[in-house]
Protein backbone atom coordinates (compact mmCIF):
# COMPACT_ATOMS: atom_id res chain seq x y z
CA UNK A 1 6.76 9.49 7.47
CA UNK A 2 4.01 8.12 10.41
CA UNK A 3 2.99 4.35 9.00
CA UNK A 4 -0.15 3.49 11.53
CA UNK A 5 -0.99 -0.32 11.10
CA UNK A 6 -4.43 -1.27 12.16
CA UNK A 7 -5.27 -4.78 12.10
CA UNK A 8 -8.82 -6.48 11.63
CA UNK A 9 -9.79 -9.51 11.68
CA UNK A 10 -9.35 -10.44 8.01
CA UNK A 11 -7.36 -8.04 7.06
CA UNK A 12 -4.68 -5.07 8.00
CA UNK A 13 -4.76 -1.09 7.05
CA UNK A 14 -1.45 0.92 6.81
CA UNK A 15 -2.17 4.25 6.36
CA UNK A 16 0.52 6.34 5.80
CA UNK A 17 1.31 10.15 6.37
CA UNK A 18 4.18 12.25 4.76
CA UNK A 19 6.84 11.21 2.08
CA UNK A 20 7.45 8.00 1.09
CA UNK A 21 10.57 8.52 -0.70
CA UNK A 22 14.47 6.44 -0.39
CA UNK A 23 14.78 8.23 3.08
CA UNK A 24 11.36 6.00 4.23
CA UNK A 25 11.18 3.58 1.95
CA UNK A 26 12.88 1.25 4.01
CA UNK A 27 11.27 1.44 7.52
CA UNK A 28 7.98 1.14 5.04
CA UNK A 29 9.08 -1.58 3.72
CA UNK A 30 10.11 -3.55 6.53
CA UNK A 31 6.96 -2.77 8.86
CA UNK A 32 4.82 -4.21 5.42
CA UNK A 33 6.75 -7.53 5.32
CA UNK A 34 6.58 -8.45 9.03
CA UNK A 35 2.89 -8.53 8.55
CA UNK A 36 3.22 -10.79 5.46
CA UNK A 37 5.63 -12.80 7.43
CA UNK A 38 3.28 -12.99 10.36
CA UNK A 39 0.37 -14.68 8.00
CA UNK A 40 -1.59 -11.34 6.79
CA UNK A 41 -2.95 -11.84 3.52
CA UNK A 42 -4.90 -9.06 2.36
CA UNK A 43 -3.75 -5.32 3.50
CA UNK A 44 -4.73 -2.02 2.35
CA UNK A 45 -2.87 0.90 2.22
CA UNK A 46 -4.89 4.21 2.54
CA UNK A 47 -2.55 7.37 0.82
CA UNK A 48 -5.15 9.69 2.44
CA UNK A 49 -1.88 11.12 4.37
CA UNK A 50 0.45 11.08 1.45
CA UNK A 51 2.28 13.96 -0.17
CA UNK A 52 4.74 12.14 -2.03
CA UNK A 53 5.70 9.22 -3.81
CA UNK A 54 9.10 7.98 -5.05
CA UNK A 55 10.02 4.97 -7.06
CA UNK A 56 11.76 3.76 -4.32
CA UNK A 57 7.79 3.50 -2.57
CA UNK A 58 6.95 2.27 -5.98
CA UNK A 59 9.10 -0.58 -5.68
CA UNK A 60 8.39 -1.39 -2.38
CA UNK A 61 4.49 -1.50 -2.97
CA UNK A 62 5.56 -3.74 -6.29
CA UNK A 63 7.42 -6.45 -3.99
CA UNK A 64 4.64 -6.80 -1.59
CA UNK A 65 2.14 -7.29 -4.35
CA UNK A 66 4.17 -10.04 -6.11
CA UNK A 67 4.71 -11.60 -2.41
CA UNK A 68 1.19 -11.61 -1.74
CA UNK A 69 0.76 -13.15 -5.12
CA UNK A 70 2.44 -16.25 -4.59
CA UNK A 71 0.46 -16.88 -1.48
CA UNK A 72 -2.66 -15.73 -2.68
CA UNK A 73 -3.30 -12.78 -1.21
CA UNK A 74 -4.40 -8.82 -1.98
CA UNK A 75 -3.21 -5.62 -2.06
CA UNK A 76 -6.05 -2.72 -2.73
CA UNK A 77 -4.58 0.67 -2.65
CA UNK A 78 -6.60 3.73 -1.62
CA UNK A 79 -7.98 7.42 -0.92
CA UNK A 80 -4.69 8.65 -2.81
CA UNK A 81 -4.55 12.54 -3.59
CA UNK A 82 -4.83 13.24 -7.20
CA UNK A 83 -0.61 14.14 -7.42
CA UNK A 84 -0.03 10.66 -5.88
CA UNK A 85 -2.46 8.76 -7.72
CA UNK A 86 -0.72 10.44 -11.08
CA UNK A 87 2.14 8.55 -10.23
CA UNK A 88 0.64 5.05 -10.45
CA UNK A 89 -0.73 6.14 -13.49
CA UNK A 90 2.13 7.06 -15.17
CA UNK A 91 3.90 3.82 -14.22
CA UNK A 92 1.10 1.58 -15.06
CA UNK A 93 0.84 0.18 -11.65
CA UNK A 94 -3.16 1.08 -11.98
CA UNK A 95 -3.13 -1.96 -14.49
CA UNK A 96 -2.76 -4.50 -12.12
CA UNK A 97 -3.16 -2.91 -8.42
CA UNK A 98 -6.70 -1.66 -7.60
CA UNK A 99 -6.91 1.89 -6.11
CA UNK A 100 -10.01 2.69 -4.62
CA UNK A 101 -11.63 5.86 -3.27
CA UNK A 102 -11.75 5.18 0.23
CA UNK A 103 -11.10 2.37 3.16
CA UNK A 104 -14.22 1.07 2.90
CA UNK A 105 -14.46 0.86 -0.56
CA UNK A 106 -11.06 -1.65 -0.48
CA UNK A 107 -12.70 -3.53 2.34
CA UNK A 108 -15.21 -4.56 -0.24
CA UNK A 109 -12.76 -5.20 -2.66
CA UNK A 110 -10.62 -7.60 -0.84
């Protein structure tokens, strides 16, 4: 999987491209929380690029948004393909995590 981090001024974009499954879960994971560590507070991820979703990307996407919680910051999800976008549905993580339809869309709602 290709994670491309873009930072802005108020806030950071991963975008991500291929599977994020157990095999990529972790290298997702850990690129995520050193820019939490390093003080960014609200980050989108765009799942233009994503084929696939596992619950091990599930769970990662669940520890950043209770991280950025306690430090009041945001998560907005977006530009997921309808497969992907199933998932969250499924697992009620579109009950509490905003998924928008494109980057610019989430850079509004941040």
């Amino acid at each position: 999987m290709d994670i491309i981090e873009t930072k802005h001024d108020t806030y950071s974009v991963f975008k991500l491209k291929g599977r994020l499954d157990s095999n990529t879960s972790t290298g997702f994971e850990q690129k995520l929380f050193e820019s939490i560590d390093s003080g960014a507070r609200k980050l989108i991820i765009d799942f233009e690029g994503l084929d696939y979703i596992s619950s091990a990307g599930l769970r990662v996407i669940l520890k950043a948004t209770k991280n950025l919680k306690t430090s009041e910051g945001k998560l907005v999800l977006c530009a997921m393909q309808d497969y992907v976008k199933e998932v969250f549905e499924i697992s009620g993580f579109d009950s509490f995590l905003p998924i928008e339809p494109s980057v610019e869309a989430a850079v509004h709602r941040l």
